[in-house]
C-alpha atoms as a PDB file:
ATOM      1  CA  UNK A   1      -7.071 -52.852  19.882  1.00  0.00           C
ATOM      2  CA  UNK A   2      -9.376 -55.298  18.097  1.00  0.00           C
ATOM      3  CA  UNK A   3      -8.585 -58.149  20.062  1.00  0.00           C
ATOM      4  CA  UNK A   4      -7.932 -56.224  23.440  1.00  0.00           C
ATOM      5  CA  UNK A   5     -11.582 -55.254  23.143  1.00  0.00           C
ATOM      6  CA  UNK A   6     -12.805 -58.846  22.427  1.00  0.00           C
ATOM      7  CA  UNK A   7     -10.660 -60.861  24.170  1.00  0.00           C
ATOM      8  CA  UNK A   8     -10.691 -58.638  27.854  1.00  0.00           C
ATOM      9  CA  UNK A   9     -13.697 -56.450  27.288  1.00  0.00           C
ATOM     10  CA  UNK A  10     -11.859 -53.511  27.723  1.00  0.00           C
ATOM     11  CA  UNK A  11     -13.695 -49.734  27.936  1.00  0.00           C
ATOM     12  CA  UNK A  12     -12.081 -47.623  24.751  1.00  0.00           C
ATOM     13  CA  UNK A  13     -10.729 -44.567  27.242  1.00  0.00           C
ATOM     14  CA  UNK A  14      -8.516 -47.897  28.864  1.00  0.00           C
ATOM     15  CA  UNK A  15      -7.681 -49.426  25.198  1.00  0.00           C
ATOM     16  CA  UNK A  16      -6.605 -46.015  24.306  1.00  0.00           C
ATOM     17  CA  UNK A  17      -3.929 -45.402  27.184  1.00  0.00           C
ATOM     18  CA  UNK A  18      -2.781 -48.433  26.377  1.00  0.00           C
ATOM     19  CA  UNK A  19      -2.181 -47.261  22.697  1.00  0.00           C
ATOM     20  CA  UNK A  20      -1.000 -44.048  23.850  1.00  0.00           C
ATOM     21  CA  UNK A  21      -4.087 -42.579  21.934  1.00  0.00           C
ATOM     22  CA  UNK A  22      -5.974 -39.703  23.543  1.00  0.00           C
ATOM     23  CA  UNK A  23      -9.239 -39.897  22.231  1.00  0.00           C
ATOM     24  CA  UNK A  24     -11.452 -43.112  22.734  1.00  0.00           C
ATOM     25  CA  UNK A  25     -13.584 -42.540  19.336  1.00  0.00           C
ATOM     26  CA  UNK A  26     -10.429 -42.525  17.606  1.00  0.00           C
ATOM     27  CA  UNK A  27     -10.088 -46.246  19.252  1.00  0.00           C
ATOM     28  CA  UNK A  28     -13.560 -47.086  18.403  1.00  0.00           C
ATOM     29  CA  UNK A  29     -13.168 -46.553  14.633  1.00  0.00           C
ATOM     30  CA  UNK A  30      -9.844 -48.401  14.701  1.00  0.00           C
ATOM     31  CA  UNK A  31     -11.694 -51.392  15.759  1.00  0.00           C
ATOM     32  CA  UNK A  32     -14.714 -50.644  13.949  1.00  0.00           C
ATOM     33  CA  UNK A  33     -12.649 -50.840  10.801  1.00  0.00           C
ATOM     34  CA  UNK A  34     -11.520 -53.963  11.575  1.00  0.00           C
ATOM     35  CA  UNK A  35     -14.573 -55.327  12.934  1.00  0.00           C
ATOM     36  CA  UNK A  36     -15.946 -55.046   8.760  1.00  0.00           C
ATOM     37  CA  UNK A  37     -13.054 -55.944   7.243  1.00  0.00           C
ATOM     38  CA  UNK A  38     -13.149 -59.437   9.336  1.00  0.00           C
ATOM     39  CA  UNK A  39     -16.955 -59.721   8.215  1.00  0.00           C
ATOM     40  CA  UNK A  40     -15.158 -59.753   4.164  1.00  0.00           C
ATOM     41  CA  UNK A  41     -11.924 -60.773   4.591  1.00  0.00           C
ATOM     42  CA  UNK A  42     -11.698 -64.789   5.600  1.00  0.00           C
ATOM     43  CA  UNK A  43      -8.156 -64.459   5.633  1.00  0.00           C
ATOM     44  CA  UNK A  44      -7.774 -62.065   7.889  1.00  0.00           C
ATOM     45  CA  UNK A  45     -10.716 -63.873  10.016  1.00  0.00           C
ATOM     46  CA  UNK A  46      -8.507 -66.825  10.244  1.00  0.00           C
ATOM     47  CA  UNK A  47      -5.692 -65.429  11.122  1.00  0.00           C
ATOM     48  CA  UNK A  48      -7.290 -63.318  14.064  1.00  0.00           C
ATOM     49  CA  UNK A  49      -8.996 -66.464  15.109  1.00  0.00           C
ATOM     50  CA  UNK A  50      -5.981 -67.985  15.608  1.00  0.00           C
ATOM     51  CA  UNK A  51      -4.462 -65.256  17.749  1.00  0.00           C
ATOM     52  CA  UNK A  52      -7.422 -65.407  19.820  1.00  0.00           C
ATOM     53  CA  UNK A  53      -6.873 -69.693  20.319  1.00  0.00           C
ATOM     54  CA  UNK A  54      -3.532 -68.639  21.226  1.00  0.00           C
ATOM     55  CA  UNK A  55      -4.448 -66.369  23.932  1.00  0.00           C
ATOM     56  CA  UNK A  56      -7.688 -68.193  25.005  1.00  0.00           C
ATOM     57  CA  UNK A  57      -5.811 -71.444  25.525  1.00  0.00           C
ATOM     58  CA  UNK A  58      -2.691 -69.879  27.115  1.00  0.00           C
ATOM     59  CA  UNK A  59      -5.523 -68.179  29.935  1.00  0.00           C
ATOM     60  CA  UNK A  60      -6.759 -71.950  30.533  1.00  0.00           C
ATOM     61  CA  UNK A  61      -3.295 -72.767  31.289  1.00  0.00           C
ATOM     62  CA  UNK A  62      -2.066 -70.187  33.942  1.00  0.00           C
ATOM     63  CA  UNK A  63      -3.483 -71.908  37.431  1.00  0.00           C
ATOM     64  CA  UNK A  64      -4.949 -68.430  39.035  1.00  0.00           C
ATOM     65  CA  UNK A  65      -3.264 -67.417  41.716  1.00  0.00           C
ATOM     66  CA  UNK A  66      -4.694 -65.556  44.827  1.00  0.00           C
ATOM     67  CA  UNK A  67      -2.646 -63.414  46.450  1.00  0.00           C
ATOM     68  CA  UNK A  68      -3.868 -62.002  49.763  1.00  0.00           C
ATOM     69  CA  UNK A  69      -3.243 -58.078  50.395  1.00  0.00           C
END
């Protein structure tokens, strides 16, 4: 949820159906939670950091393509 809501930007009611969770504030302290724990935790800072390279440089790879309706 924490990186869905970084990386794409994603409103909480659409991060939720995703998650099969009904209630959006339930999403926002899910991510709020680990929004402080990445502010102590370097560990876990690293290791989401590295998710997000992963994704980030994997989006710079895939050509965009434009398909007409």
């Amino acid at each position: 949820m924490y990186l869905t809501r970084g990386l794409r930007g994603e409103r909480l009611v659409d991060i939720g159906r995703g998650f099969n969770i009904s209630k959006y504030s339930s999403v926002s302290s899910a991510i709020e939670k680990i929004r402080k724990e990445v502010l102590t935790n370097g560990r876990l800072k690293r290791q989401i950091g590295k998710v997000e390279a992963v994704f980030t440089y994997s989006q710079k790879q895939t050509p965009f393509l434009y398909v007409k309706a």
